[in-house]
C-alpha atoms as a PDB file:
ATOM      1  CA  UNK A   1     104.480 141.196 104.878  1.00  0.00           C
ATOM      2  CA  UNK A   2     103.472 137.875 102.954  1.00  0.00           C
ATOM      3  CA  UNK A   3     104.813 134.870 104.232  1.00  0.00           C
ATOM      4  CA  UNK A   4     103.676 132.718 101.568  1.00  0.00           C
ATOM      5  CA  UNK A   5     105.169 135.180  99.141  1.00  0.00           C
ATOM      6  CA  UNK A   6     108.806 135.230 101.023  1.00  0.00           C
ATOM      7  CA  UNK A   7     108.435 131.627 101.565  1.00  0.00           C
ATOM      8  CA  UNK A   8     108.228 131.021  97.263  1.00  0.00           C
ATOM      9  CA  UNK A   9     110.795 133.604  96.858  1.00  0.00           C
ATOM     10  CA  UNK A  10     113.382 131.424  99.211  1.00  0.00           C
ATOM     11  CA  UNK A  11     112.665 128.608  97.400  1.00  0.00           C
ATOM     12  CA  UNK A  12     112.397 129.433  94.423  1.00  0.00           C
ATOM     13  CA  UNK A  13     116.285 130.949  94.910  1.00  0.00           C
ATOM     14  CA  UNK A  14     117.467 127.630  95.974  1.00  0.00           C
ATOM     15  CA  UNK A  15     117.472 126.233  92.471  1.00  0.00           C
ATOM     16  CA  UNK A  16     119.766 128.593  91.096  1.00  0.00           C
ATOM     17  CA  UNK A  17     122.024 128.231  94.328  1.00  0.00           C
ATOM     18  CA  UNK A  18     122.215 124.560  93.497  1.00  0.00           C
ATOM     19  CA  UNK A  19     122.133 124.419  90.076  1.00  0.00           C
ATOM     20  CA  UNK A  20     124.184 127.447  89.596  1.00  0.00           C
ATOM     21  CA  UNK A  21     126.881 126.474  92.426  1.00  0.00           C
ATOM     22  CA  UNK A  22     127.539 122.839  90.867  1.00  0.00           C
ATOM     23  CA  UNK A  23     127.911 124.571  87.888  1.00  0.00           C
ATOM     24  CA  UNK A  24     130.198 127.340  89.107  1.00  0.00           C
ATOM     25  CA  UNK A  25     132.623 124.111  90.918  1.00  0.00           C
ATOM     26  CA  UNK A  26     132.062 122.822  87.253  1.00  0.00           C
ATOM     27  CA  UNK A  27     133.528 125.370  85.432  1.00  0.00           C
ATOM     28  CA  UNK A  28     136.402 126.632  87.908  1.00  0.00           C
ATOM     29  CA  UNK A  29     136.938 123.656  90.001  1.00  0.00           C
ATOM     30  CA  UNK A  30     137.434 125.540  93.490  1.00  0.00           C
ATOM     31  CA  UNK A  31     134.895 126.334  96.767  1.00  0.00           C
ATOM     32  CA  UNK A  32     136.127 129.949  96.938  1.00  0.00           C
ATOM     33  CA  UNK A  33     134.197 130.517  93.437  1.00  0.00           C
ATOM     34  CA  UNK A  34     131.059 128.459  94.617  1.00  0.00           C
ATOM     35  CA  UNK A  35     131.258 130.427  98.059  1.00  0.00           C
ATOM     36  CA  UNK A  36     131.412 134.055  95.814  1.00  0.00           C
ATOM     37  CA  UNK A  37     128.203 132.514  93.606  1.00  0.00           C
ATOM     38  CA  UNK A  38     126.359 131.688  96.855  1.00  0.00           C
ATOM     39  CA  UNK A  39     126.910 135.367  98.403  1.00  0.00           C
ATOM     40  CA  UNK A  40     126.308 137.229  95.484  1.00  0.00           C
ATOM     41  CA  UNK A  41     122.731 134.854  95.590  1.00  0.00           C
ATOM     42  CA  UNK A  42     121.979 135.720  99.281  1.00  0.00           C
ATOM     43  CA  UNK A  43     122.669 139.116  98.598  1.00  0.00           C
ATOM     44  CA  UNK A  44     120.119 139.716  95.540  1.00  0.00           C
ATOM     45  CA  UNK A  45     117.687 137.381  97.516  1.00  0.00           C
ATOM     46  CA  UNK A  46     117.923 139.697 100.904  1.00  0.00           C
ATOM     47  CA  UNK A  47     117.216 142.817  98.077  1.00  0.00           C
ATOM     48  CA  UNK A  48     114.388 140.848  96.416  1.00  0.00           C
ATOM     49  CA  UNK A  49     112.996 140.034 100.024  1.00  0.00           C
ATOM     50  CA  UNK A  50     113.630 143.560 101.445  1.00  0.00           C
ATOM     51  CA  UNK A  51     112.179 145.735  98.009  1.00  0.00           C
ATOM     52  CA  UNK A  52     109.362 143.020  97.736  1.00  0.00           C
ATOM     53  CA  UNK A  53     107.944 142.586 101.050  1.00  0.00           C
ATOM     54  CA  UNK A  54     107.801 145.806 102.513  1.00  0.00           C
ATOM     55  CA  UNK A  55     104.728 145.998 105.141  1.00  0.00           C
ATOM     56  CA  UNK A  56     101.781 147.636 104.378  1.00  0.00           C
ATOM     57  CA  UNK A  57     102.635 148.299 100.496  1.00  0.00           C
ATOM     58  CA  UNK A  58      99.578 146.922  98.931  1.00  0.00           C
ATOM     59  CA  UNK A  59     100.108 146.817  94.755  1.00  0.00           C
ATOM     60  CA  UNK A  60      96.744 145.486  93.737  1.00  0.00           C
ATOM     61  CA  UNK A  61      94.834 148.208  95.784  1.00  0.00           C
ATOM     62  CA  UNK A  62      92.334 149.938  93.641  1.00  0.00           C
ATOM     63  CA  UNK A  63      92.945 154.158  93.851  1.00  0.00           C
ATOM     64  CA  UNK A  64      90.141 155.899  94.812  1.00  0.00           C
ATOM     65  CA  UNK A  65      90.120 159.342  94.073  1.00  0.00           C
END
């Protein structure tokens, strides 16, 4: 697993959980919305993380046949 590359990918999804949660209060004016936004984040970032960073899966491995 890459560290660095999990590392980027958690930060890089805290922009849109910041950005994207003041803008869901914004819009709708309640914390249940904000708290749905935030899940549905976590979830697609734990699917990201889990596809993404599987152990041993090398994709710039040259095939030798």
């Amino acid at each position: 697993m890459n560290w660095a590359w999990c590392f980027g990918m958690i930060v890089l999804s805290g922009v849109p959980g910041i950005i994207g949660g003041g803008i869901t209060y914004g819009l709708t004016g309640n914390w249940t919305a904000v708290i749905v936004w935030e899940a549905i984040l976590f979830c697609l970032l734990v699917a990201v993380l889990i596809k993404g960073g599987k152990a041993g899966s090398n994709h710039h491995q040259v095939a030798v046949h």
